[in-house]
N, C-alpha and C. Protein backbone atom coordinates (compact mmCIF):
# COMPACT_ATOMS: atom_id res chain seq x y z
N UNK A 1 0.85 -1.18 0.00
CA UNK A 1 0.00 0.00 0.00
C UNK A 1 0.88 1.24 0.00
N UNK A 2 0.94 2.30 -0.79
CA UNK A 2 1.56 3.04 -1.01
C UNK A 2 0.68 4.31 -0.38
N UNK A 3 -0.12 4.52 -0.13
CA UNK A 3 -0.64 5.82 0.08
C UNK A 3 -1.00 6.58 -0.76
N UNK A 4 -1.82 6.06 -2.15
CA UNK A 4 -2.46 6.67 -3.06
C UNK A 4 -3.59 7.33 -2.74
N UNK A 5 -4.41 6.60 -2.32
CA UNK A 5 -5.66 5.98 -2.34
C UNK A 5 -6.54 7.06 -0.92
N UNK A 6 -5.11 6.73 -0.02
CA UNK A 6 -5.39 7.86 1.14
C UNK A 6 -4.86 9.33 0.97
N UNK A 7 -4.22 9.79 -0.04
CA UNK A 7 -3.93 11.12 -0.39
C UNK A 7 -4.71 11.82 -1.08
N UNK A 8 -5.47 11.03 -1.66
CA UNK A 8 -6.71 11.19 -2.64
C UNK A 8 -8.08 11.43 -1.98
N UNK A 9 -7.88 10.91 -0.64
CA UNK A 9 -9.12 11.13 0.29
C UNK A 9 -8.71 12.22 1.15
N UNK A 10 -7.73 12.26 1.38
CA UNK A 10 -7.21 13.61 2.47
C UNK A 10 -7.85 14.75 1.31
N UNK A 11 -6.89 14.58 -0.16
CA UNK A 11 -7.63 15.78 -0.87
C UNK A 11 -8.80 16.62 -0.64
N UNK A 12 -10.10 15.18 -0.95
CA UNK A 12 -11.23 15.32 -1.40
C UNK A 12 -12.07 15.62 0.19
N UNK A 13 -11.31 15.95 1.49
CA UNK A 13 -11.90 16.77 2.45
C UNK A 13 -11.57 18.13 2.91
N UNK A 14 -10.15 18.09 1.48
CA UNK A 14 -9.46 19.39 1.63
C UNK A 14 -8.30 19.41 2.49
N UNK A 15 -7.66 18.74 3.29
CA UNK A 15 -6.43 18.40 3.80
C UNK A 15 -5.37 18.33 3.04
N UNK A 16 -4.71 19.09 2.07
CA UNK A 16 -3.90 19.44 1.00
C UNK A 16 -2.37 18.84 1.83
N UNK A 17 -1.82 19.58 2.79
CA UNK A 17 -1.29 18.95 3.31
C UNK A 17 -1.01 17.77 3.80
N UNK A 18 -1.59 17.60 4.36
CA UNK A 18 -2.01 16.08 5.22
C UNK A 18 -1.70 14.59 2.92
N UNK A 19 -2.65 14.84 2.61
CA UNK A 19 -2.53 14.48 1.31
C UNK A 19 -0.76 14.33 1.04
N UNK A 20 -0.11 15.78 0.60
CA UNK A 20 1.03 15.47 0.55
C UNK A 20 2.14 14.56 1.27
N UNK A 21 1.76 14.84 2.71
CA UNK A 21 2.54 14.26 3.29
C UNK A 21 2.68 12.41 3.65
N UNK A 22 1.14 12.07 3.14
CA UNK A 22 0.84 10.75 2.14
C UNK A 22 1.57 9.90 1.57
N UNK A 23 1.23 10.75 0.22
CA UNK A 23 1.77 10.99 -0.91
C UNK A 23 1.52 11.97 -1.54
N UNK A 24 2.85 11.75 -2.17
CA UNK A 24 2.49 13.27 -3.04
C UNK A 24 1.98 12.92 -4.31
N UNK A 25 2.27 11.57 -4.88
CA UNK A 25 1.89 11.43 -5.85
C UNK A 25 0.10 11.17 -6.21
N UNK A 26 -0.56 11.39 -5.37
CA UNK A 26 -1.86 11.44 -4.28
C UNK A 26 -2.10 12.78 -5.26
N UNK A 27 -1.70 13.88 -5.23
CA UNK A 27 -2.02 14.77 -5.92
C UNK A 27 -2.08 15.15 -7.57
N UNK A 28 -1.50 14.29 -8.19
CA UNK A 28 -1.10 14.29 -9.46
C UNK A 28 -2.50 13.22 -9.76
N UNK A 29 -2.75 11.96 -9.30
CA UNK A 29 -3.59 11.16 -9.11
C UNK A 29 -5.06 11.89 -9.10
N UNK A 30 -5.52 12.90 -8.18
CA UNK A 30 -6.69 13.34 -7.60
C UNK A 30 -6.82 14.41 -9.20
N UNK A 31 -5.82 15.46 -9.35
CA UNK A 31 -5.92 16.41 -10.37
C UNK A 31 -6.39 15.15 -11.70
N UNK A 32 -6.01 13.87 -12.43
CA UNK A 32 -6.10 13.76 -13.29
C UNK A 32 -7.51 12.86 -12.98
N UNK A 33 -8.10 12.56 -11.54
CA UNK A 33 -9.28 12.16 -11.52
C UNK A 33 -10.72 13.52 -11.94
N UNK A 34 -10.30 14.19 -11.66
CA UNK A 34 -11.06 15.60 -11.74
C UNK A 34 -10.83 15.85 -13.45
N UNK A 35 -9.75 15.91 -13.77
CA UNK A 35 -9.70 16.49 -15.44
C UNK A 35 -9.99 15.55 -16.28
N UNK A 36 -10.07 14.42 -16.18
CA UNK A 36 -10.14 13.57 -17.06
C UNK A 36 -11.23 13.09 -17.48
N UNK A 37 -12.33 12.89 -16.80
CA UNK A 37 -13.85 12.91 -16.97
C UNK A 37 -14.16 13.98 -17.29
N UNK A 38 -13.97 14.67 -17.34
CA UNK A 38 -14.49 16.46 -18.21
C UNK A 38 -13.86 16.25 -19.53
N UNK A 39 -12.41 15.89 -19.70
CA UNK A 39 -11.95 16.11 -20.92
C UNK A 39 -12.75 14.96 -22.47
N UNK A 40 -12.33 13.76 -21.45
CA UNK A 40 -13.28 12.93 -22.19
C UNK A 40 -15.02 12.94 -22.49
N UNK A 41 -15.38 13.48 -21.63
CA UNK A 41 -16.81 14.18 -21.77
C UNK A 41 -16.91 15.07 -23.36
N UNK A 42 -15.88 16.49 -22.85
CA UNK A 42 -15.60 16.91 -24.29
C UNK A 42 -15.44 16.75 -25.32
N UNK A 43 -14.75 16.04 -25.51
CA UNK A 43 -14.03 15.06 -26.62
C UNK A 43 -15.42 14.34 -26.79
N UNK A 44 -15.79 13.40 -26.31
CA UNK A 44 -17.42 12.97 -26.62
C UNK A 44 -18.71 13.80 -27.24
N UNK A 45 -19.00 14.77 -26.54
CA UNK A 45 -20.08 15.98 -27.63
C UNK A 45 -19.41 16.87 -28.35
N UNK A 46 -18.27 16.99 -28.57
CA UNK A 46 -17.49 17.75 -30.00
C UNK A 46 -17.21 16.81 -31.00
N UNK A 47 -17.31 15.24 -30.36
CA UNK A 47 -16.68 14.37 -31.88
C UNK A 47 -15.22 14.47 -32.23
N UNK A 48 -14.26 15.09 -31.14
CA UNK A 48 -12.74 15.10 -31.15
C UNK A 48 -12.18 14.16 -30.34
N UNK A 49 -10.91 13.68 -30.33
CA UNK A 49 -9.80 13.00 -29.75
C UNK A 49 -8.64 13.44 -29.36
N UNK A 50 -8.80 14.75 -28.35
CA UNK A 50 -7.59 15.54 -27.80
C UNK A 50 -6.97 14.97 -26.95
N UNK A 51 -8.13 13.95 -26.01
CA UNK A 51 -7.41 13.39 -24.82
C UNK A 51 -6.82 12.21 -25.31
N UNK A 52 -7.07 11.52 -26.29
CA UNK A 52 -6.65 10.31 -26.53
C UNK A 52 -5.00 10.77 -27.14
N UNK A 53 -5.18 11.98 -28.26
CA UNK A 53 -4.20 12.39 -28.77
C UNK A 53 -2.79 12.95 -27.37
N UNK A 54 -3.56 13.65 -26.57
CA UNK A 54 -2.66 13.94 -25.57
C UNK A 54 -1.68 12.53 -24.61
N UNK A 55 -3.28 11.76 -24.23
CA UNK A 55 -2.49 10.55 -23.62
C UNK A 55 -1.38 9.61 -24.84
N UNK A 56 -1.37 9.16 -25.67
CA UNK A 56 -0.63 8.89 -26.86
C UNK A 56 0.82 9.65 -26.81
N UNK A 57 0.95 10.92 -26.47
CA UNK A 57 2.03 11.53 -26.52
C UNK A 57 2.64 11.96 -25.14
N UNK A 58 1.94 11.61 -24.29
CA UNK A 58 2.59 11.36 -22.89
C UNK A 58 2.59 9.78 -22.98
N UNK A 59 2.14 8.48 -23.42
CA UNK A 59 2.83 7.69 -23.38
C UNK A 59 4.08 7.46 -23.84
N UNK A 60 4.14 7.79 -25.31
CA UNK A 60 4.98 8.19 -26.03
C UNK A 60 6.30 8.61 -25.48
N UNK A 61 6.70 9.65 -24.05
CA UNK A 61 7.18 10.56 -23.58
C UNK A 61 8.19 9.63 -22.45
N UNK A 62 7.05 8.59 -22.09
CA UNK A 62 7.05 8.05 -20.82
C UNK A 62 8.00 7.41 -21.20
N UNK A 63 7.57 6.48 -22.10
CA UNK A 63 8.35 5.42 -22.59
C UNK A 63 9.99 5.61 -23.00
N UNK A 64 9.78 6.32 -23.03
CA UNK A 64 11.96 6.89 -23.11
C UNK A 64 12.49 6.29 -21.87
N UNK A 65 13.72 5.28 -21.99
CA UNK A 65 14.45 5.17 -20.89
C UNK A 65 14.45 6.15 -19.86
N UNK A 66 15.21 7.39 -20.27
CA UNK A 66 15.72 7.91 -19.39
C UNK A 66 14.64 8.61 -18.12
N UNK A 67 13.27 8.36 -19.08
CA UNK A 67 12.21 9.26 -18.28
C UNK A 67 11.49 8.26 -17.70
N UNK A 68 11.95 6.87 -17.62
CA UNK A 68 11.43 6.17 -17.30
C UNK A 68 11.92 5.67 -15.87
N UNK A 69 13.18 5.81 -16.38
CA UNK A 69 14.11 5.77 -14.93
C UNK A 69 13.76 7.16 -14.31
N UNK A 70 13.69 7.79 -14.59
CA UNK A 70 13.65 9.28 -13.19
C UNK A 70 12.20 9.05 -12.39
N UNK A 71 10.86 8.29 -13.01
CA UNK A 71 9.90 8.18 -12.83
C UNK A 71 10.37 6.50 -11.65
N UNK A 72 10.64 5.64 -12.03
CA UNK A 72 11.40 4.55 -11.56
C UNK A 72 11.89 4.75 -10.39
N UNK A 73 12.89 6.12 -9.96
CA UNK A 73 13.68 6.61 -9.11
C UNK A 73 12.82 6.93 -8.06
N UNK A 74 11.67 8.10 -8.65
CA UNK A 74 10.73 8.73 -7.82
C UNK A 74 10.07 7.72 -7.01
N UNK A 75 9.65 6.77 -7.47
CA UNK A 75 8.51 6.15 -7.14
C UNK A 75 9.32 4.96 -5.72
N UNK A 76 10.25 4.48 -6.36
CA UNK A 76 11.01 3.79 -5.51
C UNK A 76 11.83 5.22 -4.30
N UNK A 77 11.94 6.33 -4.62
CA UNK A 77 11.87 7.17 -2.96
C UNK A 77 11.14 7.26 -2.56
N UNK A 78 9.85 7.27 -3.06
CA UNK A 78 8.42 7.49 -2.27
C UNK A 78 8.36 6.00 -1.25
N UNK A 79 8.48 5.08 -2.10
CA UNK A 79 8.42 4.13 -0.90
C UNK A 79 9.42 3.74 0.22
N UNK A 80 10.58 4.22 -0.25
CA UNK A 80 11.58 4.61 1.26
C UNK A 80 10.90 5.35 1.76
N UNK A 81 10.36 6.82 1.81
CA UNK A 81 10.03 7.07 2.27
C UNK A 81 8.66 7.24 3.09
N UNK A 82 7.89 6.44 2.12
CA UNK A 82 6.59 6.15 3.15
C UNK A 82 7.23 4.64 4.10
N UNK A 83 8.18 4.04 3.98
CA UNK A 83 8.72 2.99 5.13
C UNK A 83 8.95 4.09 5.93
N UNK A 84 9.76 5.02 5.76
CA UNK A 84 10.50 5.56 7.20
C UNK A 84 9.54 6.37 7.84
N UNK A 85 8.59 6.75 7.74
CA UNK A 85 7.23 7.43 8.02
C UNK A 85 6.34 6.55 8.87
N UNK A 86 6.81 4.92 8.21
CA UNK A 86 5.69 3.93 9.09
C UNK A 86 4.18 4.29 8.44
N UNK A 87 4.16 4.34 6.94
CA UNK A 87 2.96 3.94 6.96
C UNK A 87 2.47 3.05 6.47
């Protein structure tokens, strides 16, 4: 358990802090739960594919070694550091 799930709920009572100190990645998570059902909504009564086009080129992005490892890096400090936190 990483502390997604509970950063996302700290959010959604407004505990911004509390959230971060979670995770932070809790916040990146909550923002693309909020934008992403709107965008695809859009994209649905205009008859466009911005979000699909956007996600495509952030996969695209991801997928590079090197950005894959810094993402790799992050994720593996987050969980040192949610060990040394005890949560």
């Amino acid at each position: 358990s990483c502390g997604t799930t509970r950063s996302v709920m700290q959010l959604s009572h407004g505990n911004f802090l509390s959230a971060i100190f979670i995770n932070p990645f809790g916040i990146i998570v909550g923002l693309i739960m909020i934008i992403a059902p709107v965008w695809i909504s859009y994209d649905f009564i205009q008859k466009k594919e911005t979000f699909y086009t956007a996600y495509s080129k952030i996969e695209t992005i991801l997928r590079k070694r090197k950005v894959a490892i810094v993402f790799f890096v992050l994720v593996i400090a987050n969980w040192i550091w949610n060990i040394k936190k005890n949560l």
